[in-house]
C-alpha atoms as a PDB file:
ATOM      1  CA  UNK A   1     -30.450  -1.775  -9.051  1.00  0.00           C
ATOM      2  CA  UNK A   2     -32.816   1.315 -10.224  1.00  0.00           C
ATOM      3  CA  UNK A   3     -36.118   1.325 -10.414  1.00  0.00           C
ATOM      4  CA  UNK A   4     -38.817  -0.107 -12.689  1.00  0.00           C
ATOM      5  CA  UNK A   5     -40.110   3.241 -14.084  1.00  0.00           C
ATOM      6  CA  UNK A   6     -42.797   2.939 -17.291  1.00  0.00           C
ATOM      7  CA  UNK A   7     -41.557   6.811 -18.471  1.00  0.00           C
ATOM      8  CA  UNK A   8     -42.931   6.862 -22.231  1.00  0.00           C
ATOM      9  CA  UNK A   9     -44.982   3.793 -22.494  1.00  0.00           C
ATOM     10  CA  UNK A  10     -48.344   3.411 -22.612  1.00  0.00           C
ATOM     11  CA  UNK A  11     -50.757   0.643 -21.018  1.00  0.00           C
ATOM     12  CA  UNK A  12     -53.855  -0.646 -20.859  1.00  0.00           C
ATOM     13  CA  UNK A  13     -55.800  -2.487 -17.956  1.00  0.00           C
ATOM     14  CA  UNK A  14     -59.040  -3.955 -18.214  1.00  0.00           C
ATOM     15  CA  UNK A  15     -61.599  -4.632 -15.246  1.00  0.00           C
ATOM     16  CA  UNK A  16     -59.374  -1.481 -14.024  1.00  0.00           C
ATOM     17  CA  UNK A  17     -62.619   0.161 -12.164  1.00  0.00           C
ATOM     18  CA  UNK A  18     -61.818  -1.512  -8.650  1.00  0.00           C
ATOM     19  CA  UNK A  19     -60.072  -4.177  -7.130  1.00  0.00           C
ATOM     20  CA  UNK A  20     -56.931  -5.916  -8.369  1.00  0.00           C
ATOM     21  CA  UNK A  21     -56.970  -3.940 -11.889  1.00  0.00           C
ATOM     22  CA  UNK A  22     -57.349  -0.048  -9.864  1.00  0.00           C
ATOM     23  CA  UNK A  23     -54.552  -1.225  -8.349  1.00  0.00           C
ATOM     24  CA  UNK A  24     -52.344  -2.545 -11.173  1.00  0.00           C
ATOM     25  CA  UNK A  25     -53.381   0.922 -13.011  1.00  0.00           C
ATOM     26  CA  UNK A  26     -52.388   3.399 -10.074  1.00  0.00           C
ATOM     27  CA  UNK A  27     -49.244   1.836  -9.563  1.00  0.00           C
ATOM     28  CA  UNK A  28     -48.133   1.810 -13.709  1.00  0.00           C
ATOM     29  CA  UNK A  29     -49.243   5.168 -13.273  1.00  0.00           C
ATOM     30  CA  UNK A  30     -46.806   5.940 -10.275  1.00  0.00           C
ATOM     31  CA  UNK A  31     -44.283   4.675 -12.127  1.00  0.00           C
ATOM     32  CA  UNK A  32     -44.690   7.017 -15.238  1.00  0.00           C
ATOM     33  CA  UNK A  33     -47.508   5.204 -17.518  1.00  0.00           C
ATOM     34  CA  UNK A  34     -49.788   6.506 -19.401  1.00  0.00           C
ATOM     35  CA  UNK A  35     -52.866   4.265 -18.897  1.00  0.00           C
ATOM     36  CA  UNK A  36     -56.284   3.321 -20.582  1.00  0.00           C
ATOM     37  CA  UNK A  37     -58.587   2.513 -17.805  1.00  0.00           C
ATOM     38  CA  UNK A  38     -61.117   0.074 -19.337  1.00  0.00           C
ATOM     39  CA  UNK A  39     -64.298  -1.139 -16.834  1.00  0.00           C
ATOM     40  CA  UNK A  40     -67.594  -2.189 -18.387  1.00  0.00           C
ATOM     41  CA  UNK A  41     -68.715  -1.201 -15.073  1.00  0.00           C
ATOM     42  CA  UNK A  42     -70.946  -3.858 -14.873  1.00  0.00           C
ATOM     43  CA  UNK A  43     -72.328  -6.173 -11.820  1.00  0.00           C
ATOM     44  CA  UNK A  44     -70.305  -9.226 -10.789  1.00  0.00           C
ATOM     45  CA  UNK A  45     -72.551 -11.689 -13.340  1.00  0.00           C
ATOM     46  CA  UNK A  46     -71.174  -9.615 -16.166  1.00  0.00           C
ATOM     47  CA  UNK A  47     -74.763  -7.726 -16.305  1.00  0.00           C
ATOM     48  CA  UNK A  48     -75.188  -3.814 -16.426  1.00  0.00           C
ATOM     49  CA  UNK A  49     -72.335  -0.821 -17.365  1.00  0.00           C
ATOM     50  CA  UNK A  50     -71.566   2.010 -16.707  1.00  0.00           C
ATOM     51  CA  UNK A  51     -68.729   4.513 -17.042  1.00  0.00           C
ATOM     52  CA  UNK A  52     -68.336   5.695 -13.338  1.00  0.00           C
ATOM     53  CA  UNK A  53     -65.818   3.165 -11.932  1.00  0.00           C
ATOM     54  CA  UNK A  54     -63.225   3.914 -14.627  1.00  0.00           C
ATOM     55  CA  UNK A  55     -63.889   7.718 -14.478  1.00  0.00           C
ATOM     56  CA  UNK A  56     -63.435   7.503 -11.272  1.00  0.00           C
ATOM     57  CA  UNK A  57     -59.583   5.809 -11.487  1.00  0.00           C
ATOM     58  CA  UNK A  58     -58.922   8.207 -13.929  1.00  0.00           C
ATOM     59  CA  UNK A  59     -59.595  11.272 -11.876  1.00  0.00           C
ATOM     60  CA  UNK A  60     -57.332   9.336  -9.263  1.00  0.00           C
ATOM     61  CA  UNK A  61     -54.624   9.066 -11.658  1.00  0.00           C
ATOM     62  CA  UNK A  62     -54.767  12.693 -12.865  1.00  0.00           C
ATOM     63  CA  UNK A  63     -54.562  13.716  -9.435  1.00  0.00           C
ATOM     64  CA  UNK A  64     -51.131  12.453  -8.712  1.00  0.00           C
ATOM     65  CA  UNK A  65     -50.226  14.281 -12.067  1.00  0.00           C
ATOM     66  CA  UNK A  66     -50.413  11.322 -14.200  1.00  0.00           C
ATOM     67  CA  UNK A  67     -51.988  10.647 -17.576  1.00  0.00           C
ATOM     68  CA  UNK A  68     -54.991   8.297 -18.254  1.00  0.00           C
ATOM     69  CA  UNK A  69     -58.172   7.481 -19.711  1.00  0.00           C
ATOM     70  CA  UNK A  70     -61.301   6.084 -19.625  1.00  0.00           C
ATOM     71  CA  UNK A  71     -62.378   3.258 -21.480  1.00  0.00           C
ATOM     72  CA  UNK A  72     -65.946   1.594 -21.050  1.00  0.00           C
ATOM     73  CA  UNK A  73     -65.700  -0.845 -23.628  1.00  0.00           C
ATOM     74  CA  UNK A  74     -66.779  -4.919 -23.059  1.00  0.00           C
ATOM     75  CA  UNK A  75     -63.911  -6.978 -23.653  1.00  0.00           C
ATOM     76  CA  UNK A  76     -66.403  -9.592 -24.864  1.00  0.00           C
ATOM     77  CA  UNK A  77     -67.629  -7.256 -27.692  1.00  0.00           C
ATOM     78  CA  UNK A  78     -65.465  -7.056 -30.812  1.00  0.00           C
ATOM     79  CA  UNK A  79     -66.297  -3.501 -31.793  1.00  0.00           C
ATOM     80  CA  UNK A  80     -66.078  -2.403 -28.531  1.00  0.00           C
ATOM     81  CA  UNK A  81     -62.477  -3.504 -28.749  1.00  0.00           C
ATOM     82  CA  UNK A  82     -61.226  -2.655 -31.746  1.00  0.00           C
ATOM     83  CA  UNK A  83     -62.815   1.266 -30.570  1.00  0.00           C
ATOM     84  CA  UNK A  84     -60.413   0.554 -27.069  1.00  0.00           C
ATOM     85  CA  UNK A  85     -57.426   0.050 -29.200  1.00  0.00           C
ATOM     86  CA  UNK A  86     -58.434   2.640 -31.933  1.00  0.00           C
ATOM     87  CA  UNK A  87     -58.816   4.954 -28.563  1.00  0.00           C
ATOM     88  CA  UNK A  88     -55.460   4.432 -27.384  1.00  0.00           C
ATOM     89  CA  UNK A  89     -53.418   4.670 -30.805  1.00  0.00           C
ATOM     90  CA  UNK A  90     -55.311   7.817 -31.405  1.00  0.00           C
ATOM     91  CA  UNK A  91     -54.333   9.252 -28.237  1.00  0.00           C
ATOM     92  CA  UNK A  92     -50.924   8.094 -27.717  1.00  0.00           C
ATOM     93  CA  UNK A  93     -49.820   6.295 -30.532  1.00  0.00           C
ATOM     94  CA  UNK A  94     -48.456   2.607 -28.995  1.00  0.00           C
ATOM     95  CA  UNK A  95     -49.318   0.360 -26.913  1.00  0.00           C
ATOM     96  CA  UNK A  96     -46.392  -1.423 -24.481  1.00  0.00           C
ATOM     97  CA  UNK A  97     -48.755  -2.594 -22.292  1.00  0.00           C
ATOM     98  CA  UNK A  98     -51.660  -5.102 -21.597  1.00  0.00           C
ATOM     99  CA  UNK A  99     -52.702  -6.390 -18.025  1.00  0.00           C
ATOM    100  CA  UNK A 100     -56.357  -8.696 -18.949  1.00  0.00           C
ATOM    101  CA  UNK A 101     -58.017  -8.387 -15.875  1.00  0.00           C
ATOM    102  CA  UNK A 102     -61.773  -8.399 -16.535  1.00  0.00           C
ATOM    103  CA  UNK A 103     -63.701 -11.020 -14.991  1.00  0.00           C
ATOM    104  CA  UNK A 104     -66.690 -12.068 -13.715  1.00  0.00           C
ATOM    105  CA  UNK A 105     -68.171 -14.559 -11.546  1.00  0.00           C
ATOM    106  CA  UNK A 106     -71.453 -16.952 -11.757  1.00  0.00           C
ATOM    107  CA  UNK A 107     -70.902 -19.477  -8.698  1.00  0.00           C
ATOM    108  CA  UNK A 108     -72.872 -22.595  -8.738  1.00  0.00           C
ATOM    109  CA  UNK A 109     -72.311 -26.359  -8.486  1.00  0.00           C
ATOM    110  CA  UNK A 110     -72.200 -27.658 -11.814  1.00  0.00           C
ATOM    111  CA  UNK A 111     -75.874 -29.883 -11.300  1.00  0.00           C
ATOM    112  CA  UNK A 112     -77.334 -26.508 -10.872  1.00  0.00           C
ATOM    113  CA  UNK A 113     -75.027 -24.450 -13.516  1.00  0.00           C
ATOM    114  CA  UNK A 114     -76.738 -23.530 -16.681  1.00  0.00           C
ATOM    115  CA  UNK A 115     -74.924 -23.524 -19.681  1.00  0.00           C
ATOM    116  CA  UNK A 116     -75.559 -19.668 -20.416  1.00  0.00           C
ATOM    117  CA  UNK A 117     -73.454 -19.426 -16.928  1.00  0.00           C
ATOM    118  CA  UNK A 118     -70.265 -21.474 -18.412  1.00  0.00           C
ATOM    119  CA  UNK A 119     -70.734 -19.615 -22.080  1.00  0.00           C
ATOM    120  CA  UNK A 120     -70.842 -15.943 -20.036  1.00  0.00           C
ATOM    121  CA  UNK A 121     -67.745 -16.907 -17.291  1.00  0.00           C
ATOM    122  CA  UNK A 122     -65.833 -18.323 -20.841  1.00  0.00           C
ATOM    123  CA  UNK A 123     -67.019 -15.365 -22.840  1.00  0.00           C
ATOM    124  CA  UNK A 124     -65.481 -12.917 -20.263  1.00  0.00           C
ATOM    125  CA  UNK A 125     -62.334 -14.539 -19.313  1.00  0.00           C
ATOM    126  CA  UNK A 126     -60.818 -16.329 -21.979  1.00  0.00           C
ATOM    127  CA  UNK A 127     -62.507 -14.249 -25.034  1.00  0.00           C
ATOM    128  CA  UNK A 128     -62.422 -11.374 -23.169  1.00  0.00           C
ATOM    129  CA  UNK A 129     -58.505 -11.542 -22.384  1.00  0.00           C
ATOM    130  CA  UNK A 130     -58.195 -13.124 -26.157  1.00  0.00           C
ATOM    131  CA  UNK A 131     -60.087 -10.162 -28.190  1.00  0.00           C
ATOM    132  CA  UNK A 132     -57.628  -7.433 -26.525  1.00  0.00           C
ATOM    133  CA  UNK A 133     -54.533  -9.185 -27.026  1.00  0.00           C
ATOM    134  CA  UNK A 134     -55.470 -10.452 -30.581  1.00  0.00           C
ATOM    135  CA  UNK A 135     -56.340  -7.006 -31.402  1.00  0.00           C
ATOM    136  CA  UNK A 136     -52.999  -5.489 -30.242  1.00  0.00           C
ATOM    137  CA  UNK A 137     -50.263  -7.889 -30.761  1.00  0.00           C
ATOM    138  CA  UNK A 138     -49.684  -6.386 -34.249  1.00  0.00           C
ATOM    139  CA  UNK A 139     -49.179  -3.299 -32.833  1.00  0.00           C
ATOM    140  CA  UNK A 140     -46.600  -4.874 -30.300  1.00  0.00           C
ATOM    141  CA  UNK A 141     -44.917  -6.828 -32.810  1.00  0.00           C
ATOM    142  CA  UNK A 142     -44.587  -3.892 -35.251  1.00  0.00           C
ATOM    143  CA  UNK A 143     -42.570  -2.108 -32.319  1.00  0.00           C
ATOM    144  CA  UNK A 144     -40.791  -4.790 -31.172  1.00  0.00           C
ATOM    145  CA  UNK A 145     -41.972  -4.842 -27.764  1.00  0.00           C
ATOM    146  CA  UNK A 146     -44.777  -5.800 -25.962  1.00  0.00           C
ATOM    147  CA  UNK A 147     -45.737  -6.838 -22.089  1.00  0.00           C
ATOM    148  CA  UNK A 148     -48.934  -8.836 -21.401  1.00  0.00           C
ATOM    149  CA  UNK A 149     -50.261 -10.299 -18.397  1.00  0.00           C
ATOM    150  CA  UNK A 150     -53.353 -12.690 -18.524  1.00  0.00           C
ATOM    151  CA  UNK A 151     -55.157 -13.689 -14.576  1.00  0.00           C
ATOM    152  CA  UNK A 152     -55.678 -17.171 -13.938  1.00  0.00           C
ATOM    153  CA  UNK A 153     -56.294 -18.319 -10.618  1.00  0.00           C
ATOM    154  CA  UNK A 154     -55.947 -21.310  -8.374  1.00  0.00           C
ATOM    155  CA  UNK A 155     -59.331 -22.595  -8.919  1.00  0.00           C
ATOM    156  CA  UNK A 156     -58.196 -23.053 -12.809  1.00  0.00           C
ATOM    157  CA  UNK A 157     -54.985 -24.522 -11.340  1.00  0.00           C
ATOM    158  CA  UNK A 158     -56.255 -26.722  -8.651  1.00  0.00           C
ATOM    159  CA  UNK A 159     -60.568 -26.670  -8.465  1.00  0.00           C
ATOM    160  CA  UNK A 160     -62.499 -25.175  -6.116  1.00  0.00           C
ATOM    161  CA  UNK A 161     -66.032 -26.238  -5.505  1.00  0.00           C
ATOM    162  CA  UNK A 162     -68.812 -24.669  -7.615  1.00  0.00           C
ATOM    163  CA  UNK A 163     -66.467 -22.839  -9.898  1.00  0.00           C
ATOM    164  CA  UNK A 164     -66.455 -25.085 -13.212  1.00  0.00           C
ATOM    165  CA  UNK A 165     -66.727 -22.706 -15.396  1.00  0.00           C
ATOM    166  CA  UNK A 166     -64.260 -19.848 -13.016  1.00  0.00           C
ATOM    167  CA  UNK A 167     -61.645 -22.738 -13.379  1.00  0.00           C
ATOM    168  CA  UNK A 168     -61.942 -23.990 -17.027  1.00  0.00           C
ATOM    169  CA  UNK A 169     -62.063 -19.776 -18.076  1.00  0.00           C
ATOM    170  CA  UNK A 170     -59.156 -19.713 -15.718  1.00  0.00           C
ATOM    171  CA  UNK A 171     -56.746 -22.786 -16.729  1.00  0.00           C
ATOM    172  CA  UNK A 172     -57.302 -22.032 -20.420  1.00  0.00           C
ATOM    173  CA  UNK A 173     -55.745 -18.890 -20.017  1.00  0.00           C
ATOM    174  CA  UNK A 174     -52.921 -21.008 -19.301  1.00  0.00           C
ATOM    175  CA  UNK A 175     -52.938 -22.728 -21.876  1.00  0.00           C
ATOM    176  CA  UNK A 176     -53.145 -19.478 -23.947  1.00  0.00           C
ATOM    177  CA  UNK A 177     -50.052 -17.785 -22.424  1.00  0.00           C
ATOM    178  CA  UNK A 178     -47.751 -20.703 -22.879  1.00  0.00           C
ATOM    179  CA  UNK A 179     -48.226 -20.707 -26.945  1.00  0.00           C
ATOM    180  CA  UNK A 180     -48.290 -16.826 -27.191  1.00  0.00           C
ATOM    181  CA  UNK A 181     -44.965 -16.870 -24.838  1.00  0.00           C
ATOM    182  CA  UNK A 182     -43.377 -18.706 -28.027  1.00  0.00           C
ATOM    183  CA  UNK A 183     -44.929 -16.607 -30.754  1.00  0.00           C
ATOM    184  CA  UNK A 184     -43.693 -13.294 -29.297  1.00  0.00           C
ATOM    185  CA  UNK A 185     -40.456 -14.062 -28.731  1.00  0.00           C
ATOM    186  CA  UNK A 186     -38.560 -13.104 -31.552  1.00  0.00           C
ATOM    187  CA  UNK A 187     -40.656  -9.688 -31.627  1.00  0.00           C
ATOM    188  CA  UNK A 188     -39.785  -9.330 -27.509  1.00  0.00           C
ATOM    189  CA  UNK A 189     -43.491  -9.628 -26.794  1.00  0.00           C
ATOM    190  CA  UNK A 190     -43.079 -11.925 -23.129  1.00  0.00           C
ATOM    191  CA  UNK A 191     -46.608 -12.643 -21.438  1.00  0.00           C
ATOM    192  CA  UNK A 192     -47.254 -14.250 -18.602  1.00  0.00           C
ATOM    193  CA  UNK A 193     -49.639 -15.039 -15.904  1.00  0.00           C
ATOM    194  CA  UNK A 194     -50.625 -13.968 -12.454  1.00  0.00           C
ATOM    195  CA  UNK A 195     -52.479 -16.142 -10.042  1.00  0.00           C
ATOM    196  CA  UNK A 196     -53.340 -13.910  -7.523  1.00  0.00           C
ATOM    197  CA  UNK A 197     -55.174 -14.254  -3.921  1.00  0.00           C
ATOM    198  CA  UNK A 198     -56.817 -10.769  -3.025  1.00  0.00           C
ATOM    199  CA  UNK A 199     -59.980  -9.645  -1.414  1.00  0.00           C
ATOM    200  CA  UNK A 200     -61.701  -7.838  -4.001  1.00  0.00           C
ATOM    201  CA  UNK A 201     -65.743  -7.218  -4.994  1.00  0.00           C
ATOM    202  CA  UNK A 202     -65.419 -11.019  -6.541  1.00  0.00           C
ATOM    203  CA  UNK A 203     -64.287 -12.550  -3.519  1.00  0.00           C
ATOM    204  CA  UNK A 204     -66.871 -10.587  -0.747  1.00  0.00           C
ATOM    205  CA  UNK A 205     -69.517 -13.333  -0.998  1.00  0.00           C
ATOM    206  CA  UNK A 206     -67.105 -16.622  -0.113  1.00  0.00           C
ATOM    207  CA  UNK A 207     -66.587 -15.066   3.539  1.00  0.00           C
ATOM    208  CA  UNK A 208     -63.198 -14.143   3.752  1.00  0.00           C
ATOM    209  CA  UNK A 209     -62.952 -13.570   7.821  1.00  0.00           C
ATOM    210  CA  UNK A 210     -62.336  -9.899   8.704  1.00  0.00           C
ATOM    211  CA  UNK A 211     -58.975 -10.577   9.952  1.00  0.00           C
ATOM    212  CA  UNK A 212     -57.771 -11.893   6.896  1.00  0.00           C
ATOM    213  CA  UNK A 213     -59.046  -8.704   4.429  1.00  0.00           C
ATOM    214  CA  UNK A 214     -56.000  -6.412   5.620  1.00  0.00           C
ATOM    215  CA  UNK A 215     -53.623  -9.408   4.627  1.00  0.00           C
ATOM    216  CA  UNK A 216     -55.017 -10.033   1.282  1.00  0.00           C
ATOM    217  CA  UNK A 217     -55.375  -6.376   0.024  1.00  0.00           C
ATOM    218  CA  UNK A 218     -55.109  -6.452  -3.859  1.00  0.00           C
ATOM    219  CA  UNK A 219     -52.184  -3.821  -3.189  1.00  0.00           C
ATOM    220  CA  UNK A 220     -50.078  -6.948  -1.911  1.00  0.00           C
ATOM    221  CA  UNK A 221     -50.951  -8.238  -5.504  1.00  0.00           C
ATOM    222  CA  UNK A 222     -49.656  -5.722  -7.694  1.00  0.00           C
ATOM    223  CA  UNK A 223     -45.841  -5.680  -7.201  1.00  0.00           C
ATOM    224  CA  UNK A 224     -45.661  -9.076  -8.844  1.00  0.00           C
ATOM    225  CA  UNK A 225     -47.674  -7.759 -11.507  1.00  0.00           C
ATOM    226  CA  UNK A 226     -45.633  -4.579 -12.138  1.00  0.00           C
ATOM    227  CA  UNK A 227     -42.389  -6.808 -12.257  1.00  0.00           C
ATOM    228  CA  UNK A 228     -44.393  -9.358 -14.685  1.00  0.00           C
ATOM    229  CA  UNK A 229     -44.863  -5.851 -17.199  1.00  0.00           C
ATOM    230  CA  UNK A 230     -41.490  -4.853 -16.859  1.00  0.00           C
ATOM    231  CA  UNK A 231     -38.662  -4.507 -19.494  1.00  0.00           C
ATOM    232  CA  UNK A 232     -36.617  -7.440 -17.138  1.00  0.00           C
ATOM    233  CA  UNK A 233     -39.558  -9.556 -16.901  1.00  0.00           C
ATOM    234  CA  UNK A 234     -39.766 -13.181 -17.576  1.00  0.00           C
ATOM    235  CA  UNK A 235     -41.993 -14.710 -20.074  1.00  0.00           C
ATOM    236  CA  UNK A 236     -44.290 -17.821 -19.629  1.00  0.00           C
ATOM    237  CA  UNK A 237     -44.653 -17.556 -16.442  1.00  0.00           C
ATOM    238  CA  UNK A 238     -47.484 -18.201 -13.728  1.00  0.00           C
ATOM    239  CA  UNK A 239     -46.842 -15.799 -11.143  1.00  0.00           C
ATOM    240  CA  UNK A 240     -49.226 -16.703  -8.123  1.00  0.00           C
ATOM    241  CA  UNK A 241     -49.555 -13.548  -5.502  1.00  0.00           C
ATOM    242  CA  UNK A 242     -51.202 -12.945  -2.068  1.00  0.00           C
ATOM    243  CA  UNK A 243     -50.597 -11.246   1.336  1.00  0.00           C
ATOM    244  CA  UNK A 244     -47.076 -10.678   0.028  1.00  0.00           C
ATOM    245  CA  UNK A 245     -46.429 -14.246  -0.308  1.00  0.00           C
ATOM    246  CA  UNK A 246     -45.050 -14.463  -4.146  1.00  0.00           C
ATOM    247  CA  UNK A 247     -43.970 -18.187  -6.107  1.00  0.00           C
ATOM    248  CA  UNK A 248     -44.289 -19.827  -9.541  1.00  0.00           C
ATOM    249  CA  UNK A 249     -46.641 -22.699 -10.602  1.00  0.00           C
ATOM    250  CA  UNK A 250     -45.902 -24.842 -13.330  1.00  0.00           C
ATOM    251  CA  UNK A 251     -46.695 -27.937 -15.004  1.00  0.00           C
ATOM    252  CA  UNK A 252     -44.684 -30.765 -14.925  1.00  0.00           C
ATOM    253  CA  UNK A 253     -44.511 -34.214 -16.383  1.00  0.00           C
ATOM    254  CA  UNK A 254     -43.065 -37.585 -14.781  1.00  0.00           C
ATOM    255  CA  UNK A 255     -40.773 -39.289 -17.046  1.00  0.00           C
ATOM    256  CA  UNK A 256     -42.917 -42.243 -17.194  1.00  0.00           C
ATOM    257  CA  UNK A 257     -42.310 -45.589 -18.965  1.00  0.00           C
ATOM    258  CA  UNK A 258     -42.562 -47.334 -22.026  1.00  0.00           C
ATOM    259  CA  UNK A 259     -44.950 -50.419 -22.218  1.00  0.00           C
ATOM    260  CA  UNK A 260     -43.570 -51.346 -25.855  1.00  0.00           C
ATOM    261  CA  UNK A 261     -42.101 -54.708 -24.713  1.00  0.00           C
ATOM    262  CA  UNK A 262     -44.894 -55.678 -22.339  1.00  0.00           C
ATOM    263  CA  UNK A 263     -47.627 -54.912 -24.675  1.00  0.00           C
ATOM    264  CA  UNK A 264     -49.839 -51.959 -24.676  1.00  0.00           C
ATOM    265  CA  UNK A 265     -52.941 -53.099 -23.120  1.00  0.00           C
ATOM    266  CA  UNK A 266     -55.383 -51.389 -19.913  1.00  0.00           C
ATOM    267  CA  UNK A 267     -53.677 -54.074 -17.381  1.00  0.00           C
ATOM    268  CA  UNK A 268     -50.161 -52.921 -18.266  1.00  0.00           C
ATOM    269  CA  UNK A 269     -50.999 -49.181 -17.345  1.00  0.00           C
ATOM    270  CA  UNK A 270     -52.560 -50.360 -14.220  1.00  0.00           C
ATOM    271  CA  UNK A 271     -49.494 -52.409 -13.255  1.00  0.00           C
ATOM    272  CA  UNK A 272     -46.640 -49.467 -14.227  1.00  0.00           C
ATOM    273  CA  UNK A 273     -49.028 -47.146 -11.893  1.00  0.00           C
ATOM    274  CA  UNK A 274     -46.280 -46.795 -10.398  1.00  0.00           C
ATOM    275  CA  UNK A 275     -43.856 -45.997 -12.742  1.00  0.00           C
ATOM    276  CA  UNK A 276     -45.940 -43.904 -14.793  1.00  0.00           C
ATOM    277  CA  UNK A 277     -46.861 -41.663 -11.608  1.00  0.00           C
ATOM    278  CA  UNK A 278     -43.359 -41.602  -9.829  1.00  0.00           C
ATOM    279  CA  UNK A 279     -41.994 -38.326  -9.724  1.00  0.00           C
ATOM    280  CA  UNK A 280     -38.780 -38.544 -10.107  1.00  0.00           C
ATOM    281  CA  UNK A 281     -37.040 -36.930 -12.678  1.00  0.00           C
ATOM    282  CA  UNK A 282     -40.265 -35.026 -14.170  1.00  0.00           C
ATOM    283  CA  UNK A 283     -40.048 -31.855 -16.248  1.00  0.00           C
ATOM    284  CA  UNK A 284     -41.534 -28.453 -16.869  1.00  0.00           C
ATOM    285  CA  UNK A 285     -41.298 -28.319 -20.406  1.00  0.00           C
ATOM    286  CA  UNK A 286     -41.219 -25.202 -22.680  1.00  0.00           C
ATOM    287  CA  UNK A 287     -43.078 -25.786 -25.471  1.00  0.00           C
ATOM    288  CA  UNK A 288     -45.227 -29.179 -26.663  1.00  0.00           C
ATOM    289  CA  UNK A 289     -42.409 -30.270 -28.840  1.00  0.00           C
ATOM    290  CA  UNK A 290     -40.470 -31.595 -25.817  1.00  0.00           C
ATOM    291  CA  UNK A 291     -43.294 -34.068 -24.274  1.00  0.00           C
ATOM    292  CA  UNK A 292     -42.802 -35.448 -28.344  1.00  0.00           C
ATOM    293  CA  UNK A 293     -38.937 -35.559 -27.597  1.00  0.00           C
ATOM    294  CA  UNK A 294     -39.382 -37.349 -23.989  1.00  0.00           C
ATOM    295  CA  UNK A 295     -41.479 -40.009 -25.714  1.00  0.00           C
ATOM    296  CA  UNK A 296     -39.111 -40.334 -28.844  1.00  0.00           C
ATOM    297  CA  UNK A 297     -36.323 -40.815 -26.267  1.00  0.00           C
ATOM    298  CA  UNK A 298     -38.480 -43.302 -24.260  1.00  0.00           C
ATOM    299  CA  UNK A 299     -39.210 -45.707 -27.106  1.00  0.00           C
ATOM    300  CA  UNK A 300     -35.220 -45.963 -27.742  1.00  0.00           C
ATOM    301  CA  UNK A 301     -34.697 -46.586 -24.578  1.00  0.00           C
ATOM    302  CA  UNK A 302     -33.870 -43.397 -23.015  1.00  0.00           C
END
């Protein structure tokens, strides 16, 4: 099969300064990509900015003999936005691409977890992937193509201890993907998600042994990310990544059981346990619609 080449299309990245998004960047660019470099350039809490992370990329990109630019915009600020998408039209004219990887962390357990924490983790992460893609999907829809990736991440998929507000930022983004998959179908607009597991400038303080960092290199990432932007890519899809280790997460549903004949009360649920929680035969569904169907079939008997 040939390669996944990127000639002619245009991308942006955000959080693109280091880590997982420098990565993701470099590589589009390898592969013939023009890309927008966007980095606040701020401290992992979300505070400070400046430009000289994304400069930086962009010199790194122009030095292979590929085209990008810098972008310093917050993807939590709406003018700052709609000037990163006004930046890339005026320069290039389209936008194919959109890998929302800005993020930021505020670790504590949730009895010691201000508020201003959650609203700043949720501000960056779900707004911040939401404001970007909300401000180009009628661009993508008006050309009939369009590749987004939004980063969750297994603490919004299965917990992880003083991360409430990582993990709800992170699972809603979930949430997001799976309606957008449906709404940008019939303009072939496919999004999905990557879950990855990298050793980045977000993950230094939760001591990752040194043995490990060479395995978990954000470069180990990216391939699954590249394939997730691709004209052959899937669409609703969580995509979780690390040490070259790739597979898919999904939700699924038991089929469950109907307590219309043995009355609907607390004690009936507790006595189906059970039943209700036995796997077999569960589902990933594709859209809400089908969970209606499952429980349509279930009251005729099905």
């Amino acid at each position: 099969m040939s390669d996944i080449r990127f000639d002619g299309k245009v991308a942006i990245v955000t959080g693109a300064g280091g880590g997982l998004g420098r990565c993701h960047a470099l590589e589009l660019a390898r592969r013939g990509a023009k890309v927008v470099i966007n980095d606040l350039g701020g401290a992992m809490d979300g505070t400070g900015g400046n430009s000289a992370a994304a400069e930086a990329v962009v010199a790194e990109i122009k030095a292979m003999g590929g085209e990008a630019i810098a972008n310093g915009a917050s993807v939590t600020d709406d003018a700052g936005v709609a000037g990163l998408i006004k930046q890339t039209m005026d320069q290039w004219g389209r936008i194919d691409i959109l890998i929302a990887n800005a993020g930021i962390l505020r670790d504590k357990s949730f009895s010691k977890m201000e508020i201003a924490d959650f609203d700043a983790v949720m501000g960056v992460h779900l707004m911040g992937t939401v404001k970007p893609v909300k401000a180009a999907w009628e661009i993508m829809k008006a050309q009939n193509y369009g590749r987004i990736v939004v980063t969750t991440s297994s603490t919004g998929l299965y917990g992880n201890f003083g991360q409430a507000n990582y993990g709800a930022a992170k699972l809603s983004l979930v949430g997001f993907m799976n309606t957008m998959k449906i709404e940008g179908m019939k303009n072939n607009i496919r999004v999905n998600a990557i879950s990855p597991v990298a050793a980045t400038r977000m993950t230094a303080g939760i001591g990752i042994p040194e043995s490990l960092l060479d395995l978990l290199k954000p470069e180990l990432v990216t391939p699954g990310v590249i394939y997730l932007v691709s004209d052959d890519a899937p669409t609703g899809t969580i995509l979780t990544a690390g040490a070259g280790v790739f597979a898919v997460a999904a939700i699924y549903e038991t089929d469950g059981v109907c307590l219309k004949d043995g009355g609907i009360t607390a004690e009936e649920v507790r006595d189906n346990w059970a039943k209700i929680t036995d796997p077999a035969g569960q589902e990933h569904y594709e859209q809400g619609g089908a969970q209606t169907a499952k429980f349509m079939r279930k009251l005729n008997g099905g």
